[in-house]
N, C-alpha and C. Protein backbone atom coordinates (compact mmCIF):
# COMPACT_ATOMS: atom_id res chain seq x y z
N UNK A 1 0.84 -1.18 0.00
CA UNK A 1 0.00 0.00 0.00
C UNK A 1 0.89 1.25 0.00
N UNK A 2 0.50 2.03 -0.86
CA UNK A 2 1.64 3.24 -0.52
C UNK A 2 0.26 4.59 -0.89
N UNK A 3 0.87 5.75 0.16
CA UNK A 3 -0.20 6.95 0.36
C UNK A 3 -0.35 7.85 -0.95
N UNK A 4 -1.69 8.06 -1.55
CA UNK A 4 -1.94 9.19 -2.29
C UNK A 4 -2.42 10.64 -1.76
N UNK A 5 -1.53 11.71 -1.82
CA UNK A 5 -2.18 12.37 -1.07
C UNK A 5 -2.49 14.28 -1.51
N UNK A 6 -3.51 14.84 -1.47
CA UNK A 6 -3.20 16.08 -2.24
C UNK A 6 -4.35 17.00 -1.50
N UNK A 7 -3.95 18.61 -1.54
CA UNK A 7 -4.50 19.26 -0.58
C UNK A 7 -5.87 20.22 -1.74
N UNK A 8 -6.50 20.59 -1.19
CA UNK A 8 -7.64 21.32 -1.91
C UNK A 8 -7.69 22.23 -0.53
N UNK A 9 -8.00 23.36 -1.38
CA UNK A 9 -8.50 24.57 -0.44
C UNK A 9 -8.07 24.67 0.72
N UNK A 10 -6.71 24.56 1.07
CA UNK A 10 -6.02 24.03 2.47
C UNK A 10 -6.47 23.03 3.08
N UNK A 11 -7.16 22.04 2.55
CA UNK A 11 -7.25 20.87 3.65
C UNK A 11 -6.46 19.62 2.73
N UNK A 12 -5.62 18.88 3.70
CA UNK A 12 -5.29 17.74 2.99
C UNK A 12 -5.97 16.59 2.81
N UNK A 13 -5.76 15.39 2.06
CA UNK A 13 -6.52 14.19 1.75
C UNK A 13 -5.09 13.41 1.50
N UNK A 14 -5.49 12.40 2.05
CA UNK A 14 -4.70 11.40 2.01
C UNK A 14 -5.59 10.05 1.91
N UNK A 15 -4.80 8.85 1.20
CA UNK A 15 -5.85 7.67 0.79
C UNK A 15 -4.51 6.72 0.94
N UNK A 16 -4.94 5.03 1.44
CA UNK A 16 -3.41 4.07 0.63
C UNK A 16 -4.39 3.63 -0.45
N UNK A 17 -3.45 2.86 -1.25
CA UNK A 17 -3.84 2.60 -2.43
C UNK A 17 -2.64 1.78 -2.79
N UNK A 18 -3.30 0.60 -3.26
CA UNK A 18 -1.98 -0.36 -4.10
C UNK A 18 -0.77 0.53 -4.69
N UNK A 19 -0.01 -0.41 -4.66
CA UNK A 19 1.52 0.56 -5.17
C UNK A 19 1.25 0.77 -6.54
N UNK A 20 0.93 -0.43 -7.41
CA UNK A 20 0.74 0.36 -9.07
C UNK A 20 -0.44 0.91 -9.06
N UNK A 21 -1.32 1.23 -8.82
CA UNK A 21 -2.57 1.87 -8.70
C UNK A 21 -2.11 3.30 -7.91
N UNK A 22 -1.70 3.47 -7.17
CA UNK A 22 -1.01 4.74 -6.63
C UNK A 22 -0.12 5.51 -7.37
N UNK A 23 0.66 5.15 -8.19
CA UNK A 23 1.92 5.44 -8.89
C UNK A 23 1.09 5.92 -10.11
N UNK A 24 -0.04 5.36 -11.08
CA UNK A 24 -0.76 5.71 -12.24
C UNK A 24 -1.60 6.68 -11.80
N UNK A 25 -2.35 7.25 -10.01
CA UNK A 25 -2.59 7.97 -9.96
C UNK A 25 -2.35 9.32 -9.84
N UNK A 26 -0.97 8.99 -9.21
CA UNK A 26 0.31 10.43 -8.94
C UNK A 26 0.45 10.78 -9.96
N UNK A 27 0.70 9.78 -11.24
CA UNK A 27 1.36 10.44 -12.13
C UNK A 27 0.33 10.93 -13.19
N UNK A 28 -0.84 10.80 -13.04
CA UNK A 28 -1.98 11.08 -14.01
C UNK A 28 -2.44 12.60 -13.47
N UNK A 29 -2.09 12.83 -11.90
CA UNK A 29 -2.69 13.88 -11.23
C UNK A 29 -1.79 14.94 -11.74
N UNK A 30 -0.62 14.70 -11.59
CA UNK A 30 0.57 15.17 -12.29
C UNK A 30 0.71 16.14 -13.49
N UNK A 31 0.11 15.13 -14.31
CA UNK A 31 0.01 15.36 -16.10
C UNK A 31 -1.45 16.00 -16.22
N UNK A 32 -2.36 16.03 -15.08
CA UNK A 32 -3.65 16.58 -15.32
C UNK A 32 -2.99 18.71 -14.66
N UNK A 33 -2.01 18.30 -14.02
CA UNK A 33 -1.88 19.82 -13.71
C UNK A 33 -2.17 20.01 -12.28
N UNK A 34 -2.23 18.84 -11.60
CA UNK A 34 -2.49 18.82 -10.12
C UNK A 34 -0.74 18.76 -9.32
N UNK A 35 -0.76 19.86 -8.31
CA UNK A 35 0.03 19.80 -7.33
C UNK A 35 -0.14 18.83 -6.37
N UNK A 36 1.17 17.75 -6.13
CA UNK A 36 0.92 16.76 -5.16
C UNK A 36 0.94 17.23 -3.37
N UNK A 37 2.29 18.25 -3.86
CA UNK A 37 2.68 19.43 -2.63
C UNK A 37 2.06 20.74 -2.03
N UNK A 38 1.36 21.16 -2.66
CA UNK A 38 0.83 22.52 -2.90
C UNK A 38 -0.45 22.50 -2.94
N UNK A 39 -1.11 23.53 -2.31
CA UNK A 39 -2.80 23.88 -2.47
C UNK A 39 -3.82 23.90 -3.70
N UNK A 40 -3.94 22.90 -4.26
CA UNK A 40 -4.98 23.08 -5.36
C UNK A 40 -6.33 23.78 -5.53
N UNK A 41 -7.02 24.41 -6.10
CA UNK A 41 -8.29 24.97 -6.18
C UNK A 41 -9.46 23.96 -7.00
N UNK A 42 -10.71 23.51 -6.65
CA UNK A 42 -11.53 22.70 -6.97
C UNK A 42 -11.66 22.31 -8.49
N UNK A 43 -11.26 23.81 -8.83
CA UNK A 43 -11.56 23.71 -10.61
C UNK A 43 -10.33 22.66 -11.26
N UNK A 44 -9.33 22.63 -10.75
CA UNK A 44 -8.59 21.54 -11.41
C UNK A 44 -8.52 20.05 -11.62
N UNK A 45 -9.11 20.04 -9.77
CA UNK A 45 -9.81 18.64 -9.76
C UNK A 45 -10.78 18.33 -10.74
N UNK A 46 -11.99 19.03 -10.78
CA UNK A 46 -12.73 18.67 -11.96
C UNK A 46 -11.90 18.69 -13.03
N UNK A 47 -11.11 19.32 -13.58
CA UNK A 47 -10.89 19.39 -14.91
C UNK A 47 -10.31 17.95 -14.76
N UNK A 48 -9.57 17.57 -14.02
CA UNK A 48 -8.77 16.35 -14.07
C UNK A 48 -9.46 15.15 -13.85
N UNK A 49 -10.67 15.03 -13.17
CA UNK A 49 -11.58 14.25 -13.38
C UNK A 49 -12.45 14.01 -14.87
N UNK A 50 -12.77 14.90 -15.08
CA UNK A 50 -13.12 15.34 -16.91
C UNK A 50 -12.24 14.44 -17.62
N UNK A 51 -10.88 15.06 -18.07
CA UNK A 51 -10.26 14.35 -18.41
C UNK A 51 -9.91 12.94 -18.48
N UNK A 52 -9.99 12.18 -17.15
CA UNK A 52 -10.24 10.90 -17.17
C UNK A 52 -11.91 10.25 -17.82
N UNK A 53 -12.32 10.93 -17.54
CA UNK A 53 -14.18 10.74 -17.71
C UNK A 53 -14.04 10.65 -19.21
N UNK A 54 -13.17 11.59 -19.93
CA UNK A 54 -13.29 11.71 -21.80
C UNK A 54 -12.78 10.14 -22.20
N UNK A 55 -11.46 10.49 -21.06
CA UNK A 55 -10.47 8.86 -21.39
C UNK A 55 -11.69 7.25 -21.70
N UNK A 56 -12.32 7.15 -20.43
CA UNK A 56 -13.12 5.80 -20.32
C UNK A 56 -14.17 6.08 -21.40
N UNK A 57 -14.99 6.81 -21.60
CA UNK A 57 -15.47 7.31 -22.81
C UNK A 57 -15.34 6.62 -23.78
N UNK A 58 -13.70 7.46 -23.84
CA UNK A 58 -13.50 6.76 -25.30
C UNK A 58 -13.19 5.39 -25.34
N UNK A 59 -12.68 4.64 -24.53
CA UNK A 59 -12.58 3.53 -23.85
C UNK A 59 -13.68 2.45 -24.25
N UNK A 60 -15.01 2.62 -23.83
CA UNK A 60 -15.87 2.39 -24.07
C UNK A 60 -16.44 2.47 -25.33
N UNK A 61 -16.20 3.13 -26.18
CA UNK A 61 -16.56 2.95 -27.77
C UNK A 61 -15.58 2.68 -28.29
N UNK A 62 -14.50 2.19 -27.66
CA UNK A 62 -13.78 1.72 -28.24
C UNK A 62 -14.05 -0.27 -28.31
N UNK A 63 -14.16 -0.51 -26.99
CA UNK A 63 -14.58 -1.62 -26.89
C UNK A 63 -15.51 -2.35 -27.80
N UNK A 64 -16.53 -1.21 -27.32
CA UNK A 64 -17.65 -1.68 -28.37
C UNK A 64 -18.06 -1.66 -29.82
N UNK A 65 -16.37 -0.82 -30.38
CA UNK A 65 -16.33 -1.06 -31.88
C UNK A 65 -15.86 -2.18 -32.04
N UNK A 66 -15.03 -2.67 -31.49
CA UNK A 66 -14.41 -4.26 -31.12
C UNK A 66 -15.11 -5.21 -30.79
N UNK A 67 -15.75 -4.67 -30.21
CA UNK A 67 -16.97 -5.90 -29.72
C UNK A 67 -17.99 -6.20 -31.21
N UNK A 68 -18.17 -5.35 -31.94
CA UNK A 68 -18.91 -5.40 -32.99
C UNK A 68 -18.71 -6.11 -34.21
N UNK A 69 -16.51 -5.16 -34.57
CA UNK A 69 -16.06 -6.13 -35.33
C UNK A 69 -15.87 -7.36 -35.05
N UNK A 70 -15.60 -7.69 -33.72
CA UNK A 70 -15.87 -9.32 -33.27
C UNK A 70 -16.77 -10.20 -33.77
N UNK A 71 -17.95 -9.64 -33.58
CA UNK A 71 -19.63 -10.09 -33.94
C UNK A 71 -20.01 -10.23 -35.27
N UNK A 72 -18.73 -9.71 -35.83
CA UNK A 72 -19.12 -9.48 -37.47
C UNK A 72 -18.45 -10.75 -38.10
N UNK A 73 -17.68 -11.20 -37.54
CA UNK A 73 -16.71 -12.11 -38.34
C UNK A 73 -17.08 -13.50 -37.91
């Protein structure tokens, strides 16, 4: 288990979380524009939630174009 942890509006949050599941989240929070150290403001969180939300999205029609060409053959 290793800690994810990041502050909003001066309060901190902290979570454990599997080590590779922790590590894809640091580093996604990271690349979304989130401070791991530093005070974040709400709007980034959403944006960085968004961002993942577009990801599975597409994820999901992706599958299910696959799932289709599957069905076809």
């Amino acid at each position: 288990m290793k800690n994810v942890g990041l502050t909003v509006c001066g309060n901190r949050y902290e979570i454990k979380l599997d080590e590779d599941f922790a590590d894809f989240v640091n580093k996604d929070l990271q690349e979304a524009g989130i401070n791991l150290h530093t005070d974040n403001k709400p709007d980034k969180l959403l944006k960085a939630y968004l961002r993942l939300a577009k990801q599975a999205n597409n994820y999901e029609k992706e599958i299910e174009l696959l799932i289709e060409t599957l069905d076809g053959l």
